[in-house]
C-alpha atoms as a PDB file:
ATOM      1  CA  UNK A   1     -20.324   6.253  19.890  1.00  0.00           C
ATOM      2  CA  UNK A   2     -21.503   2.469  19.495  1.00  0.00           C
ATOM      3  CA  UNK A   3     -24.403   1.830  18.521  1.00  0.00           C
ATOM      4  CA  UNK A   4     -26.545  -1.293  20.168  1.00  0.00           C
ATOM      5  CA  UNK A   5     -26.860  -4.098  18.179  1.00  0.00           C
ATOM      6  CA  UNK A   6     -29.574  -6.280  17.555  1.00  0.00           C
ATOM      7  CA  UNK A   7     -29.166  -9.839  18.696  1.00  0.00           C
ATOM      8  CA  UNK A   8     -27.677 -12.424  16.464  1.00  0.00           C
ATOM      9  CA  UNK A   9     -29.991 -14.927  15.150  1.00  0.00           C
ATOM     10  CA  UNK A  10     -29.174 -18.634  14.993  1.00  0.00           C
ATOM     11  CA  UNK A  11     -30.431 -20.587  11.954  1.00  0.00           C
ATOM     12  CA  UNK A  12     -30.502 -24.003  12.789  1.00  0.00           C
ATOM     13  CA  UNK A  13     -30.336 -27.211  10.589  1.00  0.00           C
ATOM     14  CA  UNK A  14     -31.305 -30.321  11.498  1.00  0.00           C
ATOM     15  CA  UNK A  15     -31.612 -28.699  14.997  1.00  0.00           C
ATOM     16  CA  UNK A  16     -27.934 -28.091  14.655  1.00  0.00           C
ATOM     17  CA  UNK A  17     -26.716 -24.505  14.265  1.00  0.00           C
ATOM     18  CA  UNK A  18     -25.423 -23.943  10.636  1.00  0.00           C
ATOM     19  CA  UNK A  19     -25.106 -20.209  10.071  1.00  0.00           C
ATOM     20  CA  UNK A  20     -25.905 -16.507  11.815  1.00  0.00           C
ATOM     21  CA  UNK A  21     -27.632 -13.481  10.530  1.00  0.00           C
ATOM     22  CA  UNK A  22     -26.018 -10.579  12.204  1.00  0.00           C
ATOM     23  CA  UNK A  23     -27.494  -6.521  12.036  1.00  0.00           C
ATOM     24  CA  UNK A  24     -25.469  -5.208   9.185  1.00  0.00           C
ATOM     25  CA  UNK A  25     -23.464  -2.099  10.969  1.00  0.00           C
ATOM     26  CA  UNK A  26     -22.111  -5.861  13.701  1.00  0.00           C
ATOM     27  CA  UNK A  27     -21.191  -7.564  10.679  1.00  0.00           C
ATOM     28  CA  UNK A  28     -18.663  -4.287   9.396  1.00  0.00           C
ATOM     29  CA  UNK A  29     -17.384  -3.787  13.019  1.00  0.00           C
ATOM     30  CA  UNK A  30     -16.093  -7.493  12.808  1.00  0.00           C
ATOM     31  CA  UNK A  31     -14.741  -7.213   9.610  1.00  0.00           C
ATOM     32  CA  UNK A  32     -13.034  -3.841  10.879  1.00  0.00           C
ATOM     33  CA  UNK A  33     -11.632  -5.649  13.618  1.00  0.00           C
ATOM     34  CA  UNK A  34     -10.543  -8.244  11.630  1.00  0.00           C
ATOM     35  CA  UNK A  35      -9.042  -6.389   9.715  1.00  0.00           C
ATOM     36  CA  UNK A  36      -7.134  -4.078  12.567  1.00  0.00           C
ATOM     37  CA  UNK A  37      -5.876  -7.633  13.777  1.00  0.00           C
ATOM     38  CA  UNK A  38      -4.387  -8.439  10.370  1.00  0.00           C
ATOM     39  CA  UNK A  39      -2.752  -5.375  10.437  1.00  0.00           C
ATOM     40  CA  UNK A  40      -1.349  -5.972  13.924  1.00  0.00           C
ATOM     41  CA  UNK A  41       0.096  -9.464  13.018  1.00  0.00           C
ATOM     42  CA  UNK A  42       1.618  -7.952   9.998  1.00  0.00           C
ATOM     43  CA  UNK A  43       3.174  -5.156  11.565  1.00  0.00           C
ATOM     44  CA  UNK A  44       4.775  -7.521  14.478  1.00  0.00           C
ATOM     45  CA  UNK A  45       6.306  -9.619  11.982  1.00  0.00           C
ATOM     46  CA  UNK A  46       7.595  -6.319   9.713  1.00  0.00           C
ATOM     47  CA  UNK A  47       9.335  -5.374  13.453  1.00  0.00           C
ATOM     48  CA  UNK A  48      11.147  -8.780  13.148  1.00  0.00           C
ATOM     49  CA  UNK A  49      12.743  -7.976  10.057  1.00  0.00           C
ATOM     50  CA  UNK A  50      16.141  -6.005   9.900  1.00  0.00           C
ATOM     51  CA  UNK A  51      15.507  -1.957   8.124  1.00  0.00           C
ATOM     52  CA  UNK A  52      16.621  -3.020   4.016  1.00  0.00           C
ATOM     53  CA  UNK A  53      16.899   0.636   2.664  1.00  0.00           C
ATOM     54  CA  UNK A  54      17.470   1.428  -1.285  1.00  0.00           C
ATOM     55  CA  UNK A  55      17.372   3.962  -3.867  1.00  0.00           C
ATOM     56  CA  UNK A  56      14.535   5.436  -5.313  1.00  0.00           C
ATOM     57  CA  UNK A  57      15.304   4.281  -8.334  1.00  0.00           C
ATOM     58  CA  UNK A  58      15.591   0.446  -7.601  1.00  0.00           C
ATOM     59  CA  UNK A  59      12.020   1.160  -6.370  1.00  0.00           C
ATOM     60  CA  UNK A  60      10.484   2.698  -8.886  1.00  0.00           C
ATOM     61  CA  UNK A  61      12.065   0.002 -11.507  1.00  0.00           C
ATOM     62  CA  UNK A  62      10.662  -2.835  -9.257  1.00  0.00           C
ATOM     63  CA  UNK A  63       7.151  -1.614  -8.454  1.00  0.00           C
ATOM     64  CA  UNK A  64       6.673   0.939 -11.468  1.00  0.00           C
ATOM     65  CA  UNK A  65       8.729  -0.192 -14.067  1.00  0.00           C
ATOM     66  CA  UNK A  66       9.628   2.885 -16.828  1.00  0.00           C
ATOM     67  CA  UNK A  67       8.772   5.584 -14.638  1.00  0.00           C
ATOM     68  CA  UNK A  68      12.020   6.081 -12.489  1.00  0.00           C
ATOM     69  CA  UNK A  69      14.052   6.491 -16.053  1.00  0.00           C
END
């Protein structure tokens, strides 16, 4: 369910805009979406990539070091 959103408001500068106050629940659905986009461009470029497979063990040593022995 969205919510509606109270207008932005422009804060202006020598009659130049210079920043925006946004409601508070706008400003965490952009950094959401953001954040979903990152994720998207990240994921495209993990498709590009050939499948590298390896033992548990080489993992464990390179992101856990001591517990795979």
């Amino acid at each position: 369910m969205r919510t509606k959103h109270k207008r932005p408001s422009i804060v202006l500068q020598d009659g130049k805009p210079a920043a925006v106050i946004l409601d508070i629940d706008q400003y965490r659905e952009m950094l959401e979406r953001l954040e979903d986009v990152e994720d998207l461009k990240t994921l495209e470029e993990m498709r590009k990539k050939a499948l590298q497979f390896r033992s548990l063990e080489d993992f464990l040593e390179e992101y856990a070091p001591g517990i795979g022995r």
